[in-house]
PDB file of N, CA and C in Angstrom:
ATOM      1  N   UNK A   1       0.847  -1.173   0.000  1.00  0.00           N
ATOM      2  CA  UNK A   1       0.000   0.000   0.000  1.00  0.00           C
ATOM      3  C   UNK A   1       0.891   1.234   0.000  1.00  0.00           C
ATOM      4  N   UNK A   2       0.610   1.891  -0.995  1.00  0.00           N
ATOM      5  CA  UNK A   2       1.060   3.300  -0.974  1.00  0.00           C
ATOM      6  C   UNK A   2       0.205   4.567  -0.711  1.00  0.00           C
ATOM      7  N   UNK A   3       0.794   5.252   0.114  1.00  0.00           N
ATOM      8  CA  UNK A   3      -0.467   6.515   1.233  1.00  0.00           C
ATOM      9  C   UNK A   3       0.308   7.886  -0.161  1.00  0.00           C
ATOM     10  N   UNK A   4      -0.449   9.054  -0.214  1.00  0.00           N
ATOM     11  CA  UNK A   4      -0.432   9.720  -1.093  1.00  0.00           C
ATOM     12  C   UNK A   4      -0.669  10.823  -0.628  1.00  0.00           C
ATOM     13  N   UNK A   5      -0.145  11.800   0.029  1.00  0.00           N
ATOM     14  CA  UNK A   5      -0.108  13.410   0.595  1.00  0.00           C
ATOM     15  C   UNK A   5       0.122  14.499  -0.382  1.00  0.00           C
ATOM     16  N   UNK A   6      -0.551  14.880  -0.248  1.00  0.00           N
ATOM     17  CA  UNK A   6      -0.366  15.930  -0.957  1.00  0.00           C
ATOM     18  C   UNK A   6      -1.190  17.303  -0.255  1.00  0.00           C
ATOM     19  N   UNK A   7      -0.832  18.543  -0.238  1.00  0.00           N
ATOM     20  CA  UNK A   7      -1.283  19.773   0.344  1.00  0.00           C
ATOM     21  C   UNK A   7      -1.202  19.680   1.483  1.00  0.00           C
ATOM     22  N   UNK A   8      -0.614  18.657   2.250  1.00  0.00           N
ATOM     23  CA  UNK A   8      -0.755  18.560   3.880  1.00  0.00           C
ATOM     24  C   UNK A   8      -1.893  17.572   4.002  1.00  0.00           C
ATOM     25  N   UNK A   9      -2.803  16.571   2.760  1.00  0.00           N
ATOM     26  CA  UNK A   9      -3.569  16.211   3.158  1.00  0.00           C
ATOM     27  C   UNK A   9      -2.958  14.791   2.661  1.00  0.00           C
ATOM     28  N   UNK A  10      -4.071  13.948   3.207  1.00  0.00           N
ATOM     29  CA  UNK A  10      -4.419  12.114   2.983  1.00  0.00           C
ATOM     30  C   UNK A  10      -5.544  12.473   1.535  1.00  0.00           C
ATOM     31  N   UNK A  11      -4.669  11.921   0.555  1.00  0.00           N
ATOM     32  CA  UNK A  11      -5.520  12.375  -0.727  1.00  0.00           C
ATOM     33  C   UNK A  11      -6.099  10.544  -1.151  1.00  0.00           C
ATOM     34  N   UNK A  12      -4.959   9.466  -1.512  1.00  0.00           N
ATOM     35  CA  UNK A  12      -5.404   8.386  -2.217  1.00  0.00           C
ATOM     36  C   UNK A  12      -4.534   7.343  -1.468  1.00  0.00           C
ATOM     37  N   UNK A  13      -4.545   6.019  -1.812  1.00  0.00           N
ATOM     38  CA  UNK A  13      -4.154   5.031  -1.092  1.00  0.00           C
ATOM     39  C   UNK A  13      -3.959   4.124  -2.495  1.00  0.00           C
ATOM     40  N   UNK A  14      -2.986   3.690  -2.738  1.00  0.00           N
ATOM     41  CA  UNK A  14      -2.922   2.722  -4.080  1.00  0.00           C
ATOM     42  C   UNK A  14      -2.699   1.604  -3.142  1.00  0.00           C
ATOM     43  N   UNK A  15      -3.237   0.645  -3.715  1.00  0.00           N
ATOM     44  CA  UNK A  15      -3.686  -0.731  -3.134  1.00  0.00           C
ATOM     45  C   UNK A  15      -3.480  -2.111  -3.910  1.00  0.00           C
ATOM     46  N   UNK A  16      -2.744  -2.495  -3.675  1.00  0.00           N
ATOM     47  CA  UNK A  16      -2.546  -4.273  -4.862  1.00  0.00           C
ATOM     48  C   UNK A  16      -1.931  -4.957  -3.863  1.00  0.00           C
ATOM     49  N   UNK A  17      -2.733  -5.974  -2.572  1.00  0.00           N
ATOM     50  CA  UNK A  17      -2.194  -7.145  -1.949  1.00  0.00           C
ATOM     51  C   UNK A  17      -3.101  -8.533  -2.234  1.00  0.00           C
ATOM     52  N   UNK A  18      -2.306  -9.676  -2.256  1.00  0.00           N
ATOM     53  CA  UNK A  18      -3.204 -10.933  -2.474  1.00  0.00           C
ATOM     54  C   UNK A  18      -4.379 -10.905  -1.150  1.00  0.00           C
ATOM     55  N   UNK A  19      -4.389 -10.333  -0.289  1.00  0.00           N
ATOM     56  CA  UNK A  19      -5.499 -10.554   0.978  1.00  0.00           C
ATOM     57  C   UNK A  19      -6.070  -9.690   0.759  1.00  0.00           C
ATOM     58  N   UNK A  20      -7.317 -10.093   0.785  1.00  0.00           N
ATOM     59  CA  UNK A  20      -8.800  -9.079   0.080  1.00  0.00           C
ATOM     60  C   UNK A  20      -8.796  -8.442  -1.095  1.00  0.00           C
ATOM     61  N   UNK A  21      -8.718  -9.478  -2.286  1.00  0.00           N
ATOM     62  CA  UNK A  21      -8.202  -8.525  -3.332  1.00  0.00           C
ATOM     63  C   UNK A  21      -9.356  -7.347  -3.827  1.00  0.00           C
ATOM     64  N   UNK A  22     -10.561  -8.078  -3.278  1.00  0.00           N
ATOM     65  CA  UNK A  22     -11.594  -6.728  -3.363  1.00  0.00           C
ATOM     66  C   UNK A  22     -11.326  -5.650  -2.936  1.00  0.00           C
ATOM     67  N   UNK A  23     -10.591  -5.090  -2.254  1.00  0.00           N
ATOM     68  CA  UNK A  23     -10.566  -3.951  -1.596  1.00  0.00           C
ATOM     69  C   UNK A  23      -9.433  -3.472  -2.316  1.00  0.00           C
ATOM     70  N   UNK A  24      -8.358  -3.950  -3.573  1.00  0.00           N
ATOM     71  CA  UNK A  24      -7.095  -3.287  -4.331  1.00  0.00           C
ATOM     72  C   UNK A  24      -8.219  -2.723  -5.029  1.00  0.00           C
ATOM     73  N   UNK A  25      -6.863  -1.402  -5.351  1.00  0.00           N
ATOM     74  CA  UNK A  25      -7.441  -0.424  -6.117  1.00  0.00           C
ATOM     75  C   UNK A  25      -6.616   0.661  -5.646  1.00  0.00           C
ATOM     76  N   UNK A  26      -7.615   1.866  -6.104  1.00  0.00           N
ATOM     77  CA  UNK A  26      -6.790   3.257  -5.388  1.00  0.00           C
ATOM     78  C   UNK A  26      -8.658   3.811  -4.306  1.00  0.00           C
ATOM     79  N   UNK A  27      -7.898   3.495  -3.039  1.00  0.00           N
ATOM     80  CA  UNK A  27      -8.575   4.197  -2.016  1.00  0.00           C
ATOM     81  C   UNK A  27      -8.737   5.813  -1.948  1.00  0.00           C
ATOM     82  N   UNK A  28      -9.931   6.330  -1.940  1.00  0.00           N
ATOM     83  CA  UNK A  28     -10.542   8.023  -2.202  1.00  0.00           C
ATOM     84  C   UNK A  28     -10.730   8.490  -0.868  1.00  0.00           C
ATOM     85  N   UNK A  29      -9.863   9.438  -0.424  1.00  0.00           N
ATOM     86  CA  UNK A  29     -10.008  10.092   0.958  1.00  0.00           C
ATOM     87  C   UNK A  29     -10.989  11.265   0.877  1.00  0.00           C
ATOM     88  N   UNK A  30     -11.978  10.778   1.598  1.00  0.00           N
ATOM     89  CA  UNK A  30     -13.195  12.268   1.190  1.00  0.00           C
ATOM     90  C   UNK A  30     -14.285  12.366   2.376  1.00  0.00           C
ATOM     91  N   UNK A  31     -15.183  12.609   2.492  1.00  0.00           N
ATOM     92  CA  UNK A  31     -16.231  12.792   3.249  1.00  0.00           C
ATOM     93  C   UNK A  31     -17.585  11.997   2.572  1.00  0.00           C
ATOM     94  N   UNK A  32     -18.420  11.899   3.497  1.00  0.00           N
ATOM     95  CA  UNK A  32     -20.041  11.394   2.727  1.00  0.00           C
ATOM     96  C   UNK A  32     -20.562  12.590   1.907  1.00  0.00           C
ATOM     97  N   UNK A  33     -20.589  13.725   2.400  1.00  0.00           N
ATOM     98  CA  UNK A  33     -21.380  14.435   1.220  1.00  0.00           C
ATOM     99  C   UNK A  33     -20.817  14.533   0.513  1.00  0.00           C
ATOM    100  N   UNK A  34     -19.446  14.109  -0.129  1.00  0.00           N
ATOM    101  CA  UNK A  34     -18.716  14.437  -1.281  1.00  0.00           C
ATOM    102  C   UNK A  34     -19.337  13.244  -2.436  1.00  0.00           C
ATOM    103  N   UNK A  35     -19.886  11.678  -1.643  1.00  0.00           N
ATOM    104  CA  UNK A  35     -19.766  10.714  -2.077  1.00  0.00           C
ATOM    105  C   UNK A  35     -20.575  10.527  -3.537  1.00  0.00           C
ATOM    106  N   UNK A  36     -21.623  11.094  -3.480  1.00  0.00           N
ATOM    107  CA  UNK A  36     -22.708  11.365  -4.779  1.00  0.00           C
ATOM    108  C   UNK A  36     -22.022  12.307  -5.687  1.00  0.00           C
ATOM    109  N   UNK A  37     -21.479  13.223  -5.633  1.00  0.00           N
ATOM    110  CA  UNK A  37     -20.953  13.776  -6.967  1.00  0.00           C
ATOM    111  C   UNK A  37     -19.591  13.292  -7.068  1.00  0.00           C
ATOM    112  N   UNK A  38     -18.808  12.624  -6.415  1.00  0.00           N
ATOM    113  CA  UNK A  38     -17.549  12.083  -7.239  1.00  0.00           C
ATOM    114  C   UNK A  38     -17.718  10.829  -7.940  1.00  0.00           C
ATOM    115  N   UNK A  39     -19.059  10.240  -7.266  1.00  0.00           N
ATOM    116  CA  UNK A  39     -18.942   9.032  -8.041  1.00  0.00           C
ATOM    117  C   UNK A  39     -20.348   9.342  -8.962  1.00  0.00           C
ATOM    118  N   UNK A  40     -20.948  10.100  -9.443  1.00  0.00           N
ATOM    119  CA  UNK A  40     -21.532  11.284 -10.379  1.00  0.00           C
ATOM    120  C   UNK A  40     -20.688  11.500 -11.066  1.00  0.00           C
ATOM    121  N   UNK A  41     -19.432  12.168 -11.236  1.00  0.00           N
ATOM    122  CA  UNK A  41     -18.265  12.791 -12.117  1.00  0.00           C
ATOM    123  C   UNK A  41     -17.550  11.391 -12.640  1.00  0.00           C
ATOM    124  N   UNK A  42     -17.275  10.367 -12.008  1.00  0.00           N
ATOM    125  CA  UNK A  42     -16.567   8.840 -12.372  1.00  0.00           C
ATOM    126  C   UNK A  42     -17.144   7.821 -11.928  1.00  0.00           C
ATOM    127  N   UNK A  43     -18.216   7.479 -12.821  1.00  0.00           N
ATOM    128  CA  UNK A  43     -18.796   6.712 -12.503  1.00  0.00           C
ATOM    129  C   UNK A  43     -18.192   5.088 -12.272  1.00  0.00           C
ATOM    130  N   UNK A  44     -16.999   4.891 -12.239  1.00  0.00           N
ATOM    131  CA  UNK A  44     -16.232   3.575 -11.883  1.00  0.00           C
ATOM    132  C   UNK A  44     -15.949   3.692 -10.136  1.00  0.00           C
ATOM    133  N   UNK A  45     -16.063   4.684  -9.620  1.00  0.00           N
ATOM    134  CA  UNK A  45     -16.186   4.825  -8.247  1.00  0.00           C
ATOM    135  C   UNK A  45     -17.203   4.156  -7.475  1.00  0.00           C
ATOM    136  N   UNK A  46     -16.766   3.504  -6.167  1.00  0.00           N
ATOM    137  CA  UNK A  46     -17.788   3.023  -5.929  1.00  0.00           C
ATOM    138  C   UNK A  46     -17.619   3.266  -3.899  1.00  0.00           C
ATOM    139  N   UNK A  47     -18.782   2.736  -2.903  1.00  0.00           N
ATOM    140  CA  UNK A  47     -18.422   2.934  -1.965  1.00  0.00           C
ATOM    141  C   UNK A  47     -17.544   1.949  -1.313  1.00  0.00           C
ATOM    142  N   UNK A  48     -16.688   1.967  -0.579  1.00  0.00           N
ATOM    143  CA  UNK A  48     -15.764   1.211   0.191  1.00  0.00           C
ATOM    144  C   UNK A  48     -16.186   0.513   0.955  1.00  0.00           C
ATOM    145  N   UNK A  49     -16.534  -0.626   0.934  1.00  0.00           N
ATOM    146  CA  UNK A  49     -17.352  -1.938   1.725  1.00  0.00           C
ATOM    147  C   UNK A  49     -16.261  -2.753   2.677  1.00  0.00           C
ATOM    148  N   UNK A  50     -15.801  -2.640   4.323  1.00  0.00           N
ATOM    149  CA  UNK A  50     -14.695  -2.767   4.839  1.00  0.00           C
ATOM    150  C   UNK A  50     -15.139  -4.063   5.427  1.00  0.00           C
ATOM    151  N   UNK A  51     -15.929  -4.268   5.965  1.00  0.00           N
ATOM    152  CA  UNK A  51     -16.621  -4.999   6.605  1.00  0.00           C
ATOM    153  C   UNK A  51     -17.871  -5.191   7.394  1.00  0.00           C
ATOM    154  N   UNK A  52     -18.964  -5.669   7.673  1.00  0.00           N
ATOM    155  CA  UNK A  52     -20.090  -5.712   7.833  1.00  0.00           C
ATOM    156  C   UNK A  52     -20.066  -4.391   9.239  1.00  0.00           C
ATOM    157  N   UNK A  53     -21.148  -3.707   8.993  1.00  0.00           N
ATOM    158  CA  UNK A  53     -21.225  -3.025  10.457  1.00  0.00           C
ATOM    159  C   UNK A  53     -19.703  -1.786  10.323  1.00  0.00           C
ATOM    160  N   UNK A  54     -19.013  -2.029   9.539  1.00  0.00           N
ATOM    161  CA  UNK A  54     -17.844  -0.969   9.637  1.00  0.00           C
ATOM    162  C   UNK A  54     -17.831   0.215   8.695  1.00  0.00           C
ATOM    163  N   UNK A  55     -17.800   1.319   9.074  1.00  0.00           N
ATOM    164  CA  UNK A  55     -18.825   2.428   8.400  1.00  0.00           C
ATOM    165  C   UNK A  55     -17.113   3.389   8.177  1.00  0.00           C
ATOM    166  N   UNK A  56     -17.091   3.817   6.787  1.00  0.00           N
ATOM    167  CA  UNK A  56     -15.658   4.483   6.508  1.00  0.00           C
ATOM    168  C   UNK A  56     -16.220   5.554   4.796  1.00  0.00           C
ATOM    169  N   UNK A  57     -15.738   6.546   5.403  1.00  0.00           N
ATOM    170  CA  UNK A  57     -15.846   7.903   3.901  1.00  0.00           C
ATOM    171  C   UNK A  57     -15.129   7.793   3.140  1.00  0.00           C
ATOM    172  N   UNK A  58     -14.350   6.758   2.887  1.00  0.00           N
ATOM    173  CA  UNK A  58     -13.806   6.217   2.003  1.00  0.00           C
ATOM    174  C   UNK A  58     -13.986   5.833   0.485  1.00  0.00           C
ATOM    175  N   UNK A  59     -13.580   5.983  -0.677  1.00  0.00           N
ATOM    176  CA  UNK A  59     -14.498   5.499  -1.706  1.00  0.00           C
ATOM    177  C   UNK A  59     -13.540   4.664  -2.337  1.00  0.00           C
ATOM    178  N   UNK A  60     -13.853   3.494  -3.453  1.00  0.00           N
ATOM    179  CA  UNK A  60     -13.191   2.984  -3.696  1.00  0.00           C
ATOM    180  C   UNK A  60     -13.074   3.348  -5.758  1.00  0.00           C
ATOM    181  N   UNK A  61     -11.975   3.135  -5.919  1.00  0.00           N
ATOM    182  CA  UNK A  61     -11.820   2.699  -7.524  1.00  0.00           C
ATOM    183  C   UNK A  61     -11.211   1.420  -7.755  1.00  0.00           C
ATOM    184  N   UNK A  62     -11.896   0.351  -8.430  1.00  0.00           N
ATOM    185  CA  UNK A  62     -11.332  -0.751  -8.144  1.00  0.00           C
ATOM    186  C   UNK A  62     -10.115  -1.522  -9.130  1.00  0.00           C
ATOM    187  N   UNK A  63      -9.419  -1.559  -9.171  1.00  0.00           N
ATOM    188  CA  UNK A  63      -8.505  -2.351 -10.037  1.00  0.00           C
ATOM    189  C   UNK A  63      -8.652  -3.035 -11.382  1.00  0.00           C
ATOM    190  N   UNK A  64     -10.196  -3.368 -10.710  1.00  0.00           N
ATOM    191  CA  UNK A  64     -10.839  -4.329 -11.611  1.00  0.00           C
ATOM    192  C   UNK A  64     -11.512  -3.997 -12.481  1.00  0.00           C
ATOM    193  N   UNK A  65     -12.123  -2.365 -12.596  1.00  0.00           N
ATOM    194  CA  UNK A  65     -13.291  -2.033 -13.141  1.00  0.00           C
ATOM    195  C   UNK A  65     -12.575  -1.907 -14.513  1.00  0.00           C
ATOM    196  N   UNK A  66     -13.125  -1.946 -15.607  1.00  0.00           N
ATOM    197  CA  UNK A  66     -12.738  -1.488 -17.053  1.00  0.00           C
ATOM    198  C   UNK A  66     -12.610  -0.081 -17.096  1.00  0.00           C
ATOM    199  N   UNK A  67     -12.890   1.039 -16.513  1.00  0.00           N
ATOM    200  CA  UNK A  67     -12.260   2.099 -17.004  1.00  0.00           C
ATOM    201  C   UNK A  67     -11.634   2.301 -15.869  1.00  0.00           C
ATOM    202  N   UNK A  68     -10.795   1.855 -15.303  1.00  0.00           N
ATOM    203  CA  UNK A  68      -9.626   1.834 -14.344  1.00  0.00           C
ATOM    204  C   UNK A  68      -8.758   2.828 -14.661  1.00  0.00           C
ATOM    205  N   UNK A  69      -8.088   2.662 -15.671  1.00  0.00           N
ATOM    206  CA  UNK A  69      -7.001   3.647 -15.805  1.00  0.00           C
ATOM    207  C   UNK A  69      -7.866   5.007 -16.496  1.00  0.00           C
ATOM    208  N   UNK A  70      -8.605   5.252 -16.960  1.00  0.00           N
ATOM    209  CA  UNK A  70      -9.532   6.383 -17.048  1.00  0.00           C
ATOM    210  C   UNK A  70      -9.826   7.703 -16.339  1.00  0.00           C
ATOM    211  N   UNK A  71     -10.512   6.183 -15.124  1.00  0.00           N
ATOM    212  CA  UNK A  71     -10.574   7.006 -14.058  1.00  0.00           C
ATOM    213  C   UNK A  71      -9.525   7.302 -13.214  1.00  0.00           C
ATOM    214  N   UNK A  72      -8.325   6.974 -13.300  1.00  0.00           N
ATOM    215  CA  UNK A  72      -7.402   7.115 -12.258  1.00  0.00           C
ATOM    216  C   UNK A  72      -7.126   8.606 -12.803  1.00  0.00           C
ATOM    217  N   UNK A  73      -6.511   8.150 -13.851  1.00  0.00           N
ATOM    218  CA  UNK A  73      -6.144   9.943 -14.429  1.00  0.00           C
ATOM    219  C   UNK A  73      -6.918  11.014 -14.131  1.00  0.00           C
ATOM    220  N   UNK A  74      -8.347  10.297 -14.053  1.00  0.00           N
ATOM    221  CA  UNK A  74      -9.322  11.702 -13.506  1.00  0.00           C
ATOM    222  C   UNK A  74      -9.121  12.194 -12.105  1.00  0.00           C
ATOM    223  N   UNK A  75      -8.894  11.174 -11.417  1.00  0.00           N
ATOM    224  CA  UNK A  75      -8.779  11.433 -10.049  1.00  0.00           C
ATOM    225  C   UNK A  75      -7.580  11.876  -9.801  1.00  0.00           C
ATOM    226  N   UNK A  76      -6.586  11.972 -10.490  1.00  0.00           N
ATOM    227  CA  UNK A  76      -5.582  12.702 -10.009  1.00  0.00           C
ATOM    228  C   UNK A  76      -5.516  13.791 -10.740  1.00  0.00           C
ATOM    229  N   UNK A  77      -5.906  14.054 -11.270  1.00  0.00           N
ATOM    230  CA  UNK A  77      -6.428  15.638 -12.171  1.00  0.00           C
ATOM    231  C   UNK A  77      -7.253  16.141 -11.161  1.00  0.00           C
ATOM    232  N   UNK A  78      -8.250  15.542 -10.334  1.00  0.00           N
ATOM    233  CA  UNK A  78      -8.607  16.422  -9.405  1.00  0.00           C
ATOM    234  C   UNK A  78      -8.235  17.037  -7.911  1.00  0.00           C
ATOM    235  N   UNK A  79      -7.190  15.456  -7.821  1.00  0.00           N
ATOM    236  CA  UNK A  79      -6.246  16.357  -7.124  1.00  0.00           C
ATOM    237  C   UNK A  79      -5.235  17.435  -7.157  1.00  0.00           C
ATOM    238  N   UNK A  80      -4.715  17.294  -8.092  1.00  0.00           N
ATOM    239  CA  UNK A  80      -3.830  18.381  -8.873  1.00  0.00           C
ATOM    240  C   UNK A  80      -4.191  19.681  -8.984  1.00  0.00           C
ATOM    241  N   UNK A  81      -5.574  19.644  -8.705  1.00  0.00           N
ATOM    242  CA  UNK A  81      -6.165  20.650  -9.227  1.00  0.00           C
ATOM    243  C   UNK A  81      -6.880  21.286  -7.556  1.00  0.00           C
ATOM    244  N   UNK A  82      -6.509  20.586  -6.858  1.00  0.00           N
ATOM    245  CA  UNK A  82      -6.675  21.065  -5.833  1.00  0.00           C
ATOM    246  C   UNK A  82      -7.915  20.575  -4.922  1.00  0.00           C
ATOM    247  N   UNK A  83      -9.170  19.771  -5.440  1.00  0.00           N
ATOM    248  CA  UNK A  83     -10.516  19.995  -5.610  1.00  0.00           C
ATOM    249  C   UNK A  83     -10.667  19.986  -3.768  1.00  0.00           C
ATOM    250  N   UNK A  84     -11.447  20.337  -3.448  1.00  0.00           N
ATOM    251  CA  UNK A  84     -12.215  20.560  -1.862  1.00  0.00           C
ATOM    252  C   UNK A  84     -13.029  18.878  -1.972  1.00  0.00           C
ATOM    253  N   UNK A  85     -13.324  18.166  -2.802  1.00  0.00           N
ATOM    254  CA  UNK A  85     -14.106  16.814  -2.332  1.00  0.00           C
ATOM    255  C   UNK A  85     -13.057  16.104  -1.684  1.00  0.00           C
ATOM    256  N   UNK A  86     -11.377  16.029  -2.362  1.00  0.00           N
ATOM    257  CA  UNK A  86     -10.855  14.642  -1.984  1.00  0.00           C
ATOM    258  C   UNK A  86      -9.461  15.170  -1.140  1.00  0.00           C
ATOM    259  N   UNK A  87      -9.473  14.546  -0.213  1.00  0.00           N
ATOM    260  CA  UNK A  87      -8.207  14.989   0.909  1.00  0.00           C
ATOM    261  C   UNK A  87      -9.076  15.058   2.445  1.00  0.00           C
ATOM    262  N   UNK A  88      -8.209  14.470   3.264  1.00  0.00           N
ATOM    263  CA  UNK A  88      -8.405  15.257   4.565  1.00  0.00           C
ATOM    264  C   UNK A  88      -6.696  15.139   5.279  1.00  0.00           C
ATOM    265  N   UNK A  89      -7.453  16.205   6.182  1.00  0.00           N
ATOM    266  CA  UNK A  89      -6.007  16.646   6.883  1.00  0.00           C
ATOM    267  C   UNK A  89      -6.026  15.927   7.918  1.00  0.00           C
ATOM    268  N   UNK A  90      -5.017  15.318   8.602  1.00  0.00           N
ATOM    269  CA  UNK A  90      -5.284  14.197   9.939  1.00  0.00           C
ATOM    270  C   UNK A  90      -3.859  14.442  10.332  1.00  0.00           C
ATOM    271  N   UNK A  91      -3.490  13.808  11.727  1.00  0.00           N
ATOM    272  CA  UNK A  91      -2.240  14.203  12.230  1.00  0.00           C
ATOM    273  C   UNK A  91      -1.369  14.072  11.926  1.00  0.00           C
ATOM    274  N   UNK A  92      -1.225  12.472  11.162  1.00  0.00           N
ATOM    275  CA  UNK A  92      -0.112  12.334  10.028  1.00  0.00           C
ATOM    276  C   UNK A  92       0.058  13.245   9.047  1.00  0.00           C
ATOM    277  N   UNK A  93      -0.649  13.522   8.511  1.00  0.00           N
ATOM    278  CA  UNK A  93      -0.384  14.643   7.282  1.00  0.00           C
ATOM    279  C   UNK A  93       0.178  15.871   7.816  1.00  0.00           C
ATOM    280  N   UNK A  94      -0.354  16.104   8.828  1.00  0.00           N
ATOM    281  CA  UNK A  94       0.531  17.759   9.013  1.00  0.00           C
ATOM    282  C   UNK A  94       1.826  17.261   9.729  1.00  0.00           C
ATOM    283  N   UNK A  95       2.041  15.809  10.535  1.00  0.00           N
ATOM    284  CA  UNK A  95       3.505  15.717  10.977  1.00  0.00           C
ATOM    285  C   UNK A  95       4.402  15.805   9.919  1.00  0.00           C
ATOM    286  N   UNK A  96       4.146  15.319   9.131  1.00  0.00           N
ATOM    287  CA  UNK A  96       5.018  15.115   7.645  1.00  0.00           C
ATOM    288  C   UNK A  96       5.619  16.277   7.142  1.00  0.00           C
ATOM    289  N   UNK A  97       4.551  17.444   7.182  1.00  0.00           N
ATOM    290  CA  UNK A  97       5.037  18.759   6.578  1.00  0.00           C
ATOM    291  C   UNK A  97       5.946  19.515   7.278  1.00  0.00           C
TER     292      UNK A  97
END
C-alpha cells in the first residue's frame, strides 16, 4: 500500500495485496457528502465496503473495473487541481510537513 499526501492532506491510497483482493485499487479520501458527486463525475467509483457493520468515507476505484485507468487519471487531475471533495487533513499529514 502506498499513502499519497499531498497539500498537507491524505488524498489516495494505491492498493494491490493478495489478501482481500476486493478492496485493491486506489482508495478516495473524502467525506459522505462528497460521495454522490464524485462518483456522479466517475462513474467507476464506488463505496468502500470494509466490513459488515464498519462504516468508513472512504471510496473505492477498483482495479478491476474497465475504465480503471480512465478514471485514475481523472482522479488525479482532481487532485492536482486542488478539488475541496478529496483529501483530509489528519495528524499524520501535518507531521510530515
Amino acid at each position: 500500500m502506498f499513502y499519497i499526501y499531498f497539500d498537507k492532506k491524505i488524498v489516495l491510497i494505491f492498493r494491490k495485496v493478495s489478501k482481500n483482493p476486493q478492496h485493491n485499487g486506489i482508495w478516495i479520501s473524502t467525506r459522505r457528502e462528497n460521495h454522490a458527486s464524485l462518483k456522479g463525475e466517475i462513474p467507476a467509483i464506488t463505496d468502500f465496503v470494509l466490513d459488515e457493520g464498519f462504516d468508513t468515507a472512504w471510496l473505492l476505484l477498483s482495479d478491476s473495473h474497465d475504465d480503471f485507468e480512465s478514471s485514475a487519471i481523472q482522479l488525479c487531475e482532481l487532485v492536482l487541481r486542488r478539488n475541496k471533495r478529496i483529501g483530509k487533513v489528519t495528524s499524520k499529514s501535518t507531521a510530515m510537513f
